[in-house]
Protein backbone atom coordinates (compact mmCIF):
# COMPACT_ATOMS: atom_id res chain seq x y z
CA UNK A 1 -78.26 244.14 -1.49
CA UNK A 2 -75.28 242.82 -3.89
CA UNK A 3 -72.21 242.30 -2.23
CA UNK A 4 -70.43 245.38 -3.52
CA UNK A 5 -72.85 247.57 -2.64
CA UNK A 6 -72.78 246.23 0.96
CA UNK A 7 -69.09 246.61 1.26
CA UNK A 8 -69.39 250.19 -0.06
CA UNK A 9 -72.03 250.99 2.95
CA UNK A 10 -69.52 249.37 5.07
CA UNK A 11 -66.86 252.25 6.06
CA UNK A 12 -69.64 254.96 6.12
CA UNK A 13 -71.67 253.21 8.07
CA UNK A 14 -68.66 252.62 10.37
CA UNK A 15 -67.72 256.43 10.05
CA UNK A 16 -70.97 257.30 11.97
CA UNK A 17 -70.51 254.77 14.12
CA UNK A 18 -67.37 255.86 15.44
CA UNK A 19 -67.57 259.43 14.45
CA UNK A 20 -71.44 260.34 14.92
CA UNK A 21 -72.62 263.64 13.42
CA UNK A 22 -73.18 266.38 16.18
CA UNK A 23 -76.81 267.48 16.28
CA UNK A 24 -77.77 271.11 14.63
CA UNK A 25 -79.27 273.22 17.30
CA UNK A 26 -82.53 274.38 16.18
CA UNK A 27 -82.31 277.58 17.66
CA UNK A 28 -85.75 278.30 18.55
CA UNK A 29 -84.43 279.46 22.14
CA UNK A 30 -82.53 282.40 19.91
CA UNK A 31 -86.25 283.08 17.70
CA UNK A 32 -88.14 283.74 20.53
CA UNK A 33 -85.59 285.87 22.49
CA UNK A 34 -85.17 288.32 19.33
CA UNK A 35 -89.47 288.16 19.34
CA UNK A 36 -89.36 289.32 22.60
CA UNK A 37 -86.58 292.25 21.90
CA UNK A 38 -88.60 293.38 19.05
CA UNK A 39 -91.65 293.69 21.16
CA UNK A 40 -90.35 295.80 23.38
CA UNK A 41 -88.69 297.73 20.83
CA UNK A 42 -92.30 298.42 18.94
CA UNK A 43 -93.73 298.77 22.49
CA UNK A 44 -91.67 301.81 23.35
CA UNK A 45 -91.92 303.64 19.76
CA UNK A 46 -95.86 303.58 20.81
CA UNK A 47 -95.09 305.06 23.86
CA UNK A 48 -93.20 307.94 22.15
CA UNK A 49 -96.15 308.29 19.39
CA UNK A 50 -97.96 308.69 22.15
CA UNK A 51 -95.86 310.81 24.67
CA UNK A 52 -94.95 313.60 21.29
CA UNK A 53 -98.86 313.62 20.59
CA UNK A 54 -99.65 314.62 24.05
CA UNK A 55 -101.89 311.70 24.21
CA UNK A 56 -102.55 310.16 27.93
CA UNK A 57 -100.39 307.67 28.81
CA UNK A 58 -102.25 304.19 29.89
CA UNK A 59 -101.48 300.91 30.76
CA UNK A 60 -103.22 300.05 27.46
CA UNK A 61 -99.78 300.35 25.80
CA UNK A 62 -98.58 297.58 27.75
CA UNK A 63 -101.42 295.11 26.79
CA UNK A 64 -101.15 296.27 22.97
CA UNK A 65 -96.85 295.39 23.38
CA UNK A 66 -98.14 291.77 24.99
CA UNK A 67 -100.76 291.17 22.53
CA UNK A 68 -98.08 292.01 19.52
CA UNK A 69 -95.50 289.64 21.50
CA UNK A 70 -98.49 286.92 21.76
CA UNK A 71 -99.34 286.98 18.02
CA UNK A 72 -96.46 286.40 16.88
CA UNK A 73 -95.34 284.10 19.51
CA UNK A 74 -98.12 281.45 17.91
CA UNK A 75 -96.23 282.14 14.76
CA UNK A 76 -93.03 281.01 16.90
CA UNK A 77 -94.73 277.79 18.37
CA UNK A 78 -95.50 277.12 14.48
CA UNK A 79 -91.94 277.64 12.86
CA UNK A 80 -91.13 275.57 16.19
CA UNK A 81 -93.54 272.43 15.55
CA UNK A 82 -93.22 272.14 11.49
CA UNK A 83 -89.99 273.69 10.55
CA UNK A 84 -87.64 272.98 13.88
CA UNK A 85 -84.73 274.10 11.44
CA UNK A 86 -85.71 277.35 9.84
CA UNK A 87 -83.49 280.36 10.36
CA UNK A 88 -83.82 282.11 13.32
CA UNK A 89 -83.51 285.24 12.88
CA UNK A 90 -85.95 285.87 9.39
CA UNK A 91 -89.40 286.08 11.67
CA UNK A 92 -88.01 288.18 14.23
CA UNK A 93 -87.13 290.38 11.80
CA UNK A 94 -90.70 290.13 10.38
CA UNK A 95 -91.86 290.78 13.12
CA UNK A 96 -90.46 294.14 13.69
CA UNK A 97 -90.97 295.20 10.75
CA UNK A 98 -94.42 294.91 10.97
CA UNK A 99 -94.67 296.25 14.49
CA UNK A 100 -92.72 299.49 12.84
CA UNK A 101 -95.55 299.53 10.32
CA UNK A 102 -98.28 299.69 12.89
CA UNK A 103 -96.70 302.20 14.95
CA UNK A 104 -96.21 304.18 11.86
CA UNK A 105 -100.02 303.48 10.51
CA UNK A 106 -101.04 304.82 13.93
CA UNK A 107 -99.39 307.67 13.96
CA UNK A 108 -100.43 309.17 10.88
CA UNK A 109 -103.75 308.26 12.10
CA UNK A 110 -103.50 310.12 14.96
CA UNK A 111 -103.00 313.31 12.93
CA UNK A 112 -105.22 312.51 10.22
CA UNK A 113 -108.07 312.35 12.53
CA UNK A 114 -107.01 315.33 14.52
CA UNK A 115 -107.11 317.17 11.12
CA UNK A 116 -110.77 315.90 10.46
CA UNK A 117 -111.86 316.75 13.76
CA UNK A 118 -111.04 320.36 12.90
CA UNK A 119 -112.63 319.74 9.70
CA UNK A 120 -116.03 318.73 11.09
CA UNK A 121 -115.41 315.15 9.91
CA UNK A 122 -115.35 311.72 11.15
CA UNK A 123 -112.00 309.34 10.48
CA UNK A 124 -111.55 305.96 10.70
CA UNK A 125 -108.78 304.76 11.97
CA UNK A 126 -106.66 302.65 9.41
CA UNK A 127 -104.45 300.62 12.15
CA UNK A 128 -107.73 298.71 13.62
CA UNK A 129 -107.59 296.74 10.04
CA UNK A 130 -104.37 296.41 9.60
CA UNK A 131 -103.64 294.69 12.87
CA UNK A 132 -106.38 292.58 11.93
CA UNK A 133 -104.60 291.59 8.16
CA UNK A 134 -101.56 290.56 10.39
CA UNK A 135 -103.55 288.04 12.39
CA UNK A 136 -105.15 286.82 8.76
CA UNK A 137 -101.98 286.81 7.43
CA UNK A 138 -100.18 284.83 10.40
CA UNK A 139 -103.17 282.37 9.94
CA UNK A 140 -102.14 281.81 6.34
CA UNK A 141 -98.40 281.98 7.06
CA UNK A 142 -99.16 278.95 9.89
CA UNK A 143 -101.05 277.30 7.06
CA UNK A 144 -98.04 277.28 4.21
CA UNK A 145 -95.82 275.70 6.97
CA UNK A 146 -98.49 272.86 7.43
CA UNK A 147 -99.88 272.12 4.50
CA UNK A 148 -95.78 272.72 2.30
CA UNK A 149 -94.04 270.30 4.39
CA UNK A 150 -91.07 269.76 1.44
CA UNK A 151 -90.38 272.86 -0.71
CA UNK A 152 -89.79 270.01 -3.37
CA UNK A 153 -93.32 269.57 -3.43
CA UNK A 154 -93.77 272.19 -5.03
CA UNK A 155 -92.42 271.04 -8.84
CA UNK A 156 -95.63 268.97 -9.43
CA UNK A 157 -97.30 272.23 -9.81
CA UNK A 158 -95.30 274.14 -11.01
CA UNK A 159 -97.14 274.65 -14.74
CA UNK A 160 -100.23 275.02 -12.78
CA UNK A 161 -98.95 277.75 -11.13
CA UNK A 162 -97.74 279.70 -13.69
CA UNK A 163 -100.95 279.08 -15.45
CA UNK A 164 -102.88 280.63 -12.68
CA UNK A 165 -100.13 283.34 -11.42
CA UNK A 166 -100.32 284.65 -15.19
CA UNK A 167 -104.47 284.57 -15.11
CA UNK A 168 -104.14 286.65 -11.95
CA UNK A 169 -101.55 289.12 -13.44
CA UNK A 170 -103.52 290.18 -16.32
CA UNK A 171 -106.99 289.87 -14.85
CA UNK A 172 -107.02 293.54 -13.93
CA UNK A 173 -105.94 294.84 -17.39
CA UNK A 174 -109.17 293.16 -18.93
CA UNK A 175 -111.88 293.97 -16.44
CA UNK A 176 -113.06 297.44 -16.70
CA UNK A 177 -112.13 300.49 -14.47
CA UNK A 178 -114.67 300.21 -12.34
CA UNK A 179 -113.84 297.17 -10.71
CA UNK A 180 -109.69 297.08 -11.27
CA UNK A 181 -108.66 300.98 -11.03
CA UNK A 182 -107.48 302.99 -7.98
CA UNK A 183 -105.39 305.94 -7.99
CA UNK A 184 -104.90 305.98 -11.82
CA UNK A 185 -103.53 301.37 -11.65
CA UNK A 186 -105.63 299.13 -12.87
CA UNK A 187 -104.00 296.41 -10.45
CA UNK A 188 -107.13 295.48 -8.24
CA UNK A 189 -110.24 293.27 -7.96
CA UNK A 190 -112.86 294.92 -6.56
CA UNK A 191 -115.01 292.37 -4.90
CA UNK A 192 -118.35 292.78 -2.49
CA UNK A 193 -117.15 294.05 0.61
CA UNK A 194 -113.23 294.26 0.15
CA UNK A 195 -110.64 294.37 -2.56
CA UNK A 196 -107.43 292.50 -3.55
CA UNK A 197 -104.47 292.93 -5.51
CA UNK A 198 -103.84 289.66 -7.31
CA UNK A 199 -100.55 290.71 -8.64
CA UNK A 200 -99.23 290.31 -5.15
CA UNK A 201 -100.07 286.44 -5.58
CA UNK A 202 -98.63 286.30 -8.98
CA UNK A 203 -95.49 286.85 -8.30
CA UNK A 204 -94.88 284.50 -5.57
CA UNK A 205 -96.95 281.39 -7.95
CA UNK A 206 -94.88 282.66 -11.14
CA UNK A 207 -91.78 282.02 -8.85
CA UNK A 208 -92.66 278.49 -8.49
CA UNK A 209 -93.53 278.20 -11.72
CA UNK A 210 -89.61 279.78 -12.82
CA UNK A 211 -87.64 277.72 -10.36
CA UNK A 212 -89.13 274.43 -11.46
CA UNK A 213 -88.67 275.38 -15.33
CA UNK A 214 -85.58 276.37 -14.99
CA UNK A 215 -84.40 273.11 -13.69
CA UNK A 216 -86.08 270.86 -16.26
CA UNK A 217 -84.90 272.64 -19.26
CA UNK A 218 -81.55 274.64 -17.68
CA UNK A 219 -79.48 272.58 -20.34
CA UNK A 220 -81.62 274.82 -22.89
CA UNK A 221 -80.31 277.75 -21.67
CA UNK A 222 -77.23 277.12 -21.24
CA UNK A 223 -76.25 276.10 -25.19
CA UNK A 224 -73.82 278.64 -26.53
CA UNK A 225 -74.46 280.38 -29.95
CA UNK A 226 -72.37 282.38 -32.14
CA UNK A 227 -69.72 284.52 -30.59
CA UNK A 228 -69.95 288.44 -31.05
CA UNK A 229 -66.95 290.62 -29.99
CA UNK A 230 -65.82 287.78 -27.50
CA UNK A 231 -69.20 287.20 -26.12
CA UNK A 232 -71.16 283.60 -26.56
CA UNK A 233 -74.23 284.64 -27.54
CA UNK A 234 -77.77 282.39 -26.59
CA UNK A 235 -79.27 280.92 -30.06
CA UNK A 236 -82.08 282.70 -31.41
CA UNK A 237 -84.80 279.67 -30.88
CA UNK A 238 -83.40 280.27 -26.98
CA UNK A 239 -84.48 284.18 -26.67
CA UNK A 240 -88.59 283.19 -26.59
CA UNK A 241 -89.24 282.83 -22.41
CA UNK A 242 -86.98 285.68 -22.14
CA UNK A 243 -88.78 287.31 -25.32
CA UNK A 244 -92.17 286.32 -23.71
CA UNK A 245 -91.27 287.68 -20.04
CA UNK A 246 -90.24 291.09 -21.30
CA UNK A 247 -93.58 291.38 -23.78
CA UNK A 248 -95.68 291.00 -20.22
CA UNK A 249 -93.60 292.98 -18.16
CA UNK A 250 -94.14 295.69 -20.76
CA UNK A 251 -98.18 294.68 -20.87
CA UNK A 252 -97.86 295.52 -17.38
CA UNK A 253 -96.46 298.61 -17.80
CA UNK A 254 -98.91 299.91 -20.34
CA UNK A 255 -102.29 298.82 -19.86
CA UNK A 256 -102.08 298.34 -15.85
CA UNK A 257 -100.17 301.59 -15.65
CA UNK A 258 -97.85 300.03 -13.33
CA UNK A 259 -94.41 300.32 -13.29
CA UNK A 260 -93.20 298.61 -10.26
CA UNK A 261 -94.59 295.42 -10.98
CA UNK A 262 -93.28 295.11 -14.39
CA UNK A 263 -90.17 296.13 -12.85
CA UNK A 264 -90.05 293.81 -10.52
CA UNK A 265 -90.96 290.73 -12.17
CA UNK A 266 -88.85 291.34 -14.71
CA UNK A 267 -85.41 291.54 -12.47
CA UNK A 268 -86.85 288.51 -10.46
CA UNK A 269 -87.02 286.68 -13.72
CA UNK A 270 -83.34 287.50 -14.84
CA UNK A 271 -81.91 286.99 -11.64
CA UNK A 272 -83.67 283.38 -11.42
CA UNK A 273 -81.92 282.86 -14.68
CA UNK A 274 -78.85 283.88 -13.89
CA UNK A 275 -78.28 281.95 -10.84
CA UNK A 276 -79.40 278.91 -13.21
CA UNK A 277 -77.18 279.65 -16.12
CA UNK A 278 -74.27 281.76 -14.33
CA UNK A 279 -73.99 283.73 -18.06
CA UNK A 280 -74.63 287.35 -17.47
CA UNK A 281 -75.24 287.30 -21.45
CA UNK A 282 -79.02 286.59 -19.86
CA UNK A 283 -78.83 289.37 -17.85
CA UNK A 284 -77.45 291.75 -20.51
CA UNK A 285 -79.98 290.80 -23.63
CA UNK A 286 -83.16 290.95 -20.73
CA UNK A 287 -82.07 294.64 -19.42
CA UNK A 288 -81.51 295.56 -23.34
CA UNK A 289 -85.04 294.51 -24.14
CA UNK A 290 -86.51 295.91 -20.78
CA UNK A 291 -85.20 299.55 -21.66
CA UNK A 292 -86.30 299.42 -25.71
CA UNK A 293 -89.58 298.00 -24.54
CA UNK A 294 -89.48 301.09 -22.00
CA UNK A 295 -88.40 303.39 -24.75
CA UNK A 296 -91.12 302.76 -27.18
CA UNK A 297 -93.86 302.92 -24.04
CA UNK A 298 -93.16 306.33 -23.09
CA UNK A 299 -93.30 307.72 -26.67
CA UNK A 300 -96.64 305.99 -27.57
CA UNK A 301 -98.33 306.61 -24.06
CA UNK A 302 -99.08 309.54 -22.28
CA UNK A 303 -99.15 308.12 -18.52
CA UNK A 304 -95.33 307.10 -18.90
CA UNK A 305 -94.73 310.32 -20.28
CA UNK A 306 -96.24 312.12 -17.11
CA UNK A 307 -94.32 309.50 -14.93
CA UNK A 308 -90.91 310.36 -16.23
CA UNK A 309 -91.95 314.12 -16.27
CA UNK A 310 -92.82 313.53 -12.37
CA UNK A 311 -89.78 311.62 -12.01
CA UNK A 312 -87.30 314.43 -13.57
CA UNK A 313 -88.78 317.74 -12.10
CA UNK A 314 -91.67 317.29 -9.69
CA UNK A 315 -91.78 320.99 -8.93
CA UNK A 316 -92.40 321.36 -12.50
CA UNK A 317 -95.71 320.00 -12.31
CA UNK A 318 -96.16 320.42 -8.54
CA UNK A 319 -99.46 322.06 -9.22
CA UNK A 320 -100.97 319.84 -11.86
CA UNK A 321 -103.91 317.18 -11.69
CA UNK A 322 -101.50 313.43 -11.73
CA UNK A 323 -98.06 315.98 -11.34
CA UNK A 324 -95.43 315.71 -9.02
CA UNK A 325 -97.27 317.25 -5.63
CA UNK A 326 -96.58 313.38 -3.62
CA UNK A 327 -93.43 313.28 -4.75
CA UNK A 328 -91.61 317.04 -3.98
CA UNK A 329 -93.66 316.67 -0.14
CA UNK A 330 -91.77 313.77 0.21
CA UNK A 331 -88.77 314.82 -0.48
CA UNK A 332 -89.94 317.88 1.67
CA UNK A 333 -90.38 315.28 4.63
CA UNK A 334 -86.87 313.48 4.06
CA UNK A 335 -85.12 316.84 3.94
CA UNK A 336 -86.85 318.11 7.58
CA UNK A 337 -86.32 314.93 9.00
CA UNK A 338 -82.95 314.37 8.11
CA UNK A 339 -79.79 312.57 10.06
CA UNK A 340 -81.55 312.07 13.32
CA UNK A 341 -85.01 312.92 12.49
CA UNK A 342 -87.85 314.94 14.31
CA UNK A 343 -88.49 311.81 16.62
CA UNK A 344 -91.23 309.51 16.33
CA UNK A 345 -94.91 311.60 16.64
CA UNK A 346 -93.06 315.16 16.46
CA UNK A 347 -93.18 315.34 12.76
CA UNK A 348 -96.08 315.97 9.93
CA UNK A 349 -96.01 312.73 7.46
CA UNK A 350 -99.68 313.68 7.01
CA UNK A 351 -99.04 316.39 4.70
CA UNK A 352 -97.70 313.32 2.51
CA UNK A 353 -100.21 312.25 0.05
CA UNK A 354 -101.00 308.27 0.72
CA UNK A 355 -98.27 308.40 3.60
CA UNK A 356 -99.41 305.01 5.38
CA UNK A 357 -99.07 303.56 1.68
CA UNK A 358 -97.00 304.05 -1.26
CA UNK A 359 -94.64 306.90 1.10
CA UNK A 360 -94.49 305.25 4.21
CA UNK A 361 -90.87 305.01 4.15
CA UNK A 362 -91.03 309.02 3.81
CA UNK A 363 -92.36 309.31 6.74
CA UNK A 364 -90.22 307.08 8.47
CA UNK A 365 -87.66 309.41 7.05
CA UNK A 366 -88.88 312.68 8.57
CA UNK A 367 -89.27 311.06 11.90
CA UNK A 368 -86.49 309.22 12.22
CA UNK A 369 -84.19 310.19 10.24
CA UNK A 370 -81.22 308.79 7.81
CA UNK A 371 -80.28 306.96 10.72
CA UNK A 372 -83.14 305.30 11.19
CA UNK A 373 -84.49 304.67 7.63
CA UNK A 374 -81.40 302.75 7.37
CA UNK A 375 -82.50 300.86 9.96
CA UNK A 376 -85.49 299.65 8.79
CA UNK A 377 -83.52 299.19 5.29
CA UNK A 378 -80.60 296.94 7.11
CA UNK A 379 -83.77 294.63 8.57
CA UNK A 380 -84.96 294.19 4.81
CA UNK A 381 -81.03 293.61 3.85
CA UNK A 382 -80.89 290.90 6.89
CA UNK A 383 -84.10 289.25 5.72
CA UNK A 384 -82.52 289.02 1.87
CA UNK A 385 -79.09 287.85 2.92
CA UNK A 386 -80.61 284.98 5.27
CA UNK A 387 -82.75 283.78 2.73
CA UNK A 388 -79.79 284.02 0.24
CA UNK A 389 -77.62 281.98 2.51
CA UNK A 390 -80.24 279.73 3.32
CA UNK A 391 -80.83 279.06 -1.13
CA UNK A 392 -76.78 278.54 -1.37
CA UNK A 393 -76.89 275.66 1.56
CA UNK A 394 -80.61 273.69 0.18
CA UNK A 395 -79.50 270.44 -1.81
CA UNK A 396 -81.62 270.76 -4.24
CA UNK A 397 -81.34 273.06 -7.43
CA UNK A 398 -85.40 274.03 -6.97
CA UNK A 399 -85.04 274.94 -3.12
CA UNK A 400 -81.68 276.87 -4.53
CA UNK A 401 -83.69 278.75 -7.18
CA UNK A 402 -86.94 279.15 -5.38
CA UNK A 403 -85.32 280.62 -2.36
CA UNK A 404 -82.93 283.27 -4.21
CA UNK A 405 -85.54 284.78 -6.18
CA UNK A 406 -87.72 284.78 -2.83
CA UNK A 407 -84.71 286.32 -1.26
CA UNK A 408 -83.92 288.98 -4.06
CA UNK A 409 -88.24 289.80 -4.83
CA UNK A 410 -88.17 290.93 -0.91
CA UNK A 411 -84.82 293.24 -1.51
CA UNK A 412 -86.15 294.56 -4.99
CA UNK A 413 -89.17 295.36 -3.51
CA UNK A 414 -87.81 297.52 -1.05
CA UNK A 415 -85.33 299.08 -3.78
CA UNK A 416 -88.77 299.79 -5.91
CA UNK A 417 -90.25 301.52 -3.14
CA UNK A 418 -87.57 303.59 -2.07
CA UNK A 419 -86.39 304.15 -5.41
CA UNK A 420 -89.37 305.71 -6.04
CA UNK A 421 -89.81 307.85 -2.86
CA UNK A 422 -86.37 309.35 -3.63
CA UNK A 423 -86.52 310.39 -6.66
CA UNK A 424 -84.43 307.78 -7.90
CA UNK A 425 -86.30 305.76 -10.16
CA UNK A 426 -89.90 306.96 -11.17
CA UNK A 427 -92.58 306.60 -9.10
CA UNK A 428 -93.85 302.96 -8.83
CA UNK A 429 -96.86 302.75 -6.40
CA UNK A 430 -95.58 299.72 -5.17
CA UNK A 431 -96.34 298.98 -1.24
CA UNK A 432 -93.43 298.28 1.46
CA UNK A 433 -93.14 294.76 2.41
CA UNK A 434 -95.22 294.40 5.89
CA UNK A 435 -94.34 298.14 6.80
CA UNK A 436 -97.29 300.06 4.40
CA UNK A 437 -101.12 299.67 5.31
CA UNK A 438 -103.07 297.19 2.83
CA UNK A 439 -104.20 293.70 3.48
CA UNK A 440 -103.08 292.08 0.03
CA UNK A 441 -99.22 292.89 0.26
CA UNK A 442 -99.00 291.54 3.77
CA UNK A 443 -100.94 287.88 3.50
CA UNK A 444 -98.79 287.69 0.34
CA UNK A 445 -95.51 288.82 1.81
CA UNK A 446 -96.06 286.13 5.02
CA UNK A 447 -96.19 283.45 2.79
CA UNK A 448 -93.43 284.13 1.12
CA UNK A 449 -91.21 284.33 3.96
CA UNK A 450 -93.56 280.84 5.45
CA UNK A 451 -91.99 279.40 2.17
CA UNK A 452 -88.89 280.75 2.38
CA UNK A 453 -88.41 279.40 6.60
CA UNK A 454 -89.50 275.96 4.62
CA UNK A 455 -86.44 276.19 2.52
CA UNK A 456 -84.11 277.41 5.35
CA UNK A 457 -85.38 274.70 7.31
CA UNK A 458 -84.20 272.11 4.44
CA UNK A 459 -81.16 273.39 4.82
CA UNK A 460 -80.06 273.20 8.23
CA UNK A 461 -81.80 269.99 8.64
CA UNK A 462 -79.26 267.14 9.63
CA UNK A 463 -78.60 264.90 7.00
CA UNK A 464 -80.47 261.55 7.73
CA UNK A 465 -78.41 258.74 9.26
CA UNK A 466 -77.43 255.65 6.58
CA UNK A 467 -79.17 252.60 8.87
CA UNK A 468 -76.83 250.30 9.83
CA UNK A 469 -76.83 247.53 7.41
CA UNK A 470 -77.04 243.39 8.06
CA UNK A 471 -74.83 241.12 8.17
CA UNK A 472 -74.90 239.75 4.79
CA UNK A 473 -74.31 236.06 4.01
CA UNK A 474 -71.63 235.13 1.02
CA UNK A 475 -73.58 233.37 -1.30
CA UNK A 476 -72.56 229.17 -1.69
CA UNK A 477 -70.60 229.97 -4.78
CA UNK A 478 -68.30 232.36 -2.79
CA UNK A 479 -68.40 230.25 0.30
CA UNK A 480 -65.22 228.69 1.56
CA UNK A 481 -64.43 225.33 1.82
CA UNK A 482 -64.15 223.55 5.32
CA UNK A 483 -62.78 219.80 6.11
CA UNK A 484 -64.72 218.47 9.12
CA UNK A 485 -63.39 215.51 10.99
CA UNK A 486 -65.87 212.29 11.17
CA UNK A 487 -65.76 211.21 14.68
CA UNK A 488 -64.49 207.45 15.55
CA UNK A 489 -67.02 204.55 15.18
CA UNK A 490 -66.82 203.59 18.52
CA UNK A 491 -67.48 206.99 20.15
CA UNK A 492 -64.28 206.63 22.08
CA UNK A 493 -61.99 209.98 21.83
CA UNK A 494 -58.77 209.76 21.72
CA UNK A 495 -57.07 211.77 24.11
């Protein structure tokens, strides 16, 4: 090392020295303490399913409330071996989620079947396969946390992934509707034996694929054009990924006949560019193309047309094929239910069309109430603002971009869904994050939060320690002089 560099390394090495950082507690105590608590919590909203069905109480409920606290206690021991730092509160909060699901899953299973048996008919329950997608999807989520061990990593692929993410996103649009379309969106892959949505995949790889782009060529994006009324407008060579990301988000819209997805990769795209850029120009010329794009779809295509019809009187066409029958019993189900709710079991989410699905949060609604639909939204918000805490402390402008627009897809998700279940936005047929039945949007909704505990765990990882550095010898140039006395002859001293 040259000699100014050493003496540089000097004081700071000293300052730790004398001054040594104090260690970051991992917290892991605090992770498993709020997995218990949200055990317990899912445990007794099964016992109240059960108690308002008039279902026999068993000790079975207890062993169902250990095995949910076991599951996801291996997910604990995970997040504990391979990312000691990660927040402690975004799996707990996971994790209740997804118990709320299940509870909810089974309960409209309870009265769907009850309604077949008086039908004649055999049911299936849908909660035996969902529990099992949350132990696949743990599995995966244990995987990401192994196998990603620097979020950073993840630049070397980032063309790769958004070669494959956009493969995946328009596979369904080009395969015919026999093995892509259910329920009027082609947004499927029908496979032998089960199906998949690879649009849930998509958007977490097209993520990666953003964040690392945006950090090689931010400098593009950030060159100022000509001004208009004040404004610093982007240069017209600029407006092609933006040009390019509202063309596919409209694709979406029109040939997979799905509106939340556009919608949502769209705002994840402008909010990854905004927190790059800071110029809300960005976010101003994407909306602006969004709606035209949206404009000329609904006057060339009949399916947006009946969307928007849906969306602005459902009782209009409450009694037509594709009308608005889902969306006025909703509303029918929020209204009954609503400030406290009927209680958990005591109400009829079954008269919901796709309740355990696309209207989950409905029936939440009816049976819990305002109060507790905002609840389960102030979990999602906790989730978000975590993650968007744990973007704004990462060093690194990837982990900062990755982990906002992993933050914000899990909060515009939710907005999508409820949105739509309100009557606020059109209906989007987009699923709940872990709360709606369906195998795809879970395993893709655990790893994103495995990747987004990765970041968090950058983050409040300790700093490493500068080594304490050598004593360094002064070259013979630099060295000083010094007179040494030749002893006497006779090897007498003199006193």
């Amino acid at each position: 090392m040259s000699q100014p560099a050493a003496r540089a390394a000097e004081p700071l090495a000293a300052q730790f020295q004398t001054n040594p950082p104090r260690d970051v507690p991992t917290r892991r105590n605090t992770e498993l303490v709020l997995l218990g608590f949200a055990a317990f919590i899912v445990t007794i909203a099964l016992v109240l399913v059960e108690a308002n069905q008039e279902q026999q109480l068993t000790w079975s409920i207890v062993w169902l409330g250990l095995a949910y606290l076991a599951i996801f206690a291996a997910a604990h021991l995970a997040v504990r071996k391979w990312a000691p730092y990660a927040d402690p509160v975004l799996l707990p909060c996971v994790a209740l989620l997804n118990g709320i699901g299940l509870v909810m899953i089974h309960r409209i299973d309870l009265a769907l079947a009850e309604r077949a048996a008086q039908n004649g008919k055999d049911y299936t329950p849908a909660v035996t396969a969902q529990v099992l997608f949350t132990v696949i999807s743990l599995v995966f989520f244990v995987v990401v946390l192994v196998v990603v061990n620097d979020h950073r990593t993840l630049t070397r692929y980032g063309y790769t992934a958004g070669l494959v993410g956009i493969i995946a996103l328009a596979l369904p649009a080009l395969l015919p509707s026999s093995l892509s379309e259910v329920n009027g969106a082609k947004v499927w892959l029908k496979l032998p034996g089960f199906s998949i949505q690879p649009g849930e995949f998509a958007k977490i790889l097209l993520m990666i694929f953003f964040a690392s782009f945006l950090v090689s060529k931010r400098d593009l994006f950030m060159v100022a054009g000509k001004k208009f009324l004040g404004v610093e407008l982007p240069r017209a060579r600029d407006l092609g990924p933006i040009l390019i990301a509202a063309i596919a988000c409209i694709g979406i819209l029109v040939f997979e006949k799905d509106l939340g997805t556009s919608l949502l990769f769209f705002s994840v795209i402008l909010m990854m560019l905004y927190v790059a850029t800071e110029r809300i120009i960005w976010v101003v010329l994407g909306l602006s193309f969004f709606v035209g794009g949206c404009v000329i779809a609904y006057n060339l295509f009949t399916h947006v047309q009946q969307r928007v019809a849906n969306w602005l009187d459902p009782l209009a066409t409450y009694d037509k094929l594709g009308g608005g029958y889902q969306i006025a019993q909703g509303l029918f189900g929020l209204g009954t239910g609503g400030i406290g709710g009927t209680g958990l079991g005591a109400g009829r989410p079954d008269m919901v069309p796709e309740a355990n699905t696309d209207f989950i949060t409905a029936a939440i609604g009816e049976e819990l109430g305002f109060i507790g639909l905002a609840a389960v939204l102030m979990l999602y918000l906790l989730v978000a603002m975590r993650g968007m805490r744990s973007a704004l402390a990462v060093r690194d402008t990837f982990g900062k971009l990755l982990g906002g627009g992993l933050a914000f897809t899990m909060v515009m998700q939710i907005f999508v869904v409820v949105g739509g279940v309100t009557k606020l936005i059109p209906e989007t047929g987009i699923t709940a994050p872990f709360l709606s039945k369906g195998g795809s949007s879970l395993l893709a909704n655990y790893i994103l939060v495995a990747l987004l505990l990765r970041v968090s765990d950058a983050a409040r990882r300790p700093a490493a320690r500068p080594k304490p550095q050598p004593q360094q010898q002064a070259p013979i140039a630099e060295a000083h002089t010094v007179l040494v006395q030749r002893p006497p002859a006779d090897g007498s001293a003199q006193g």
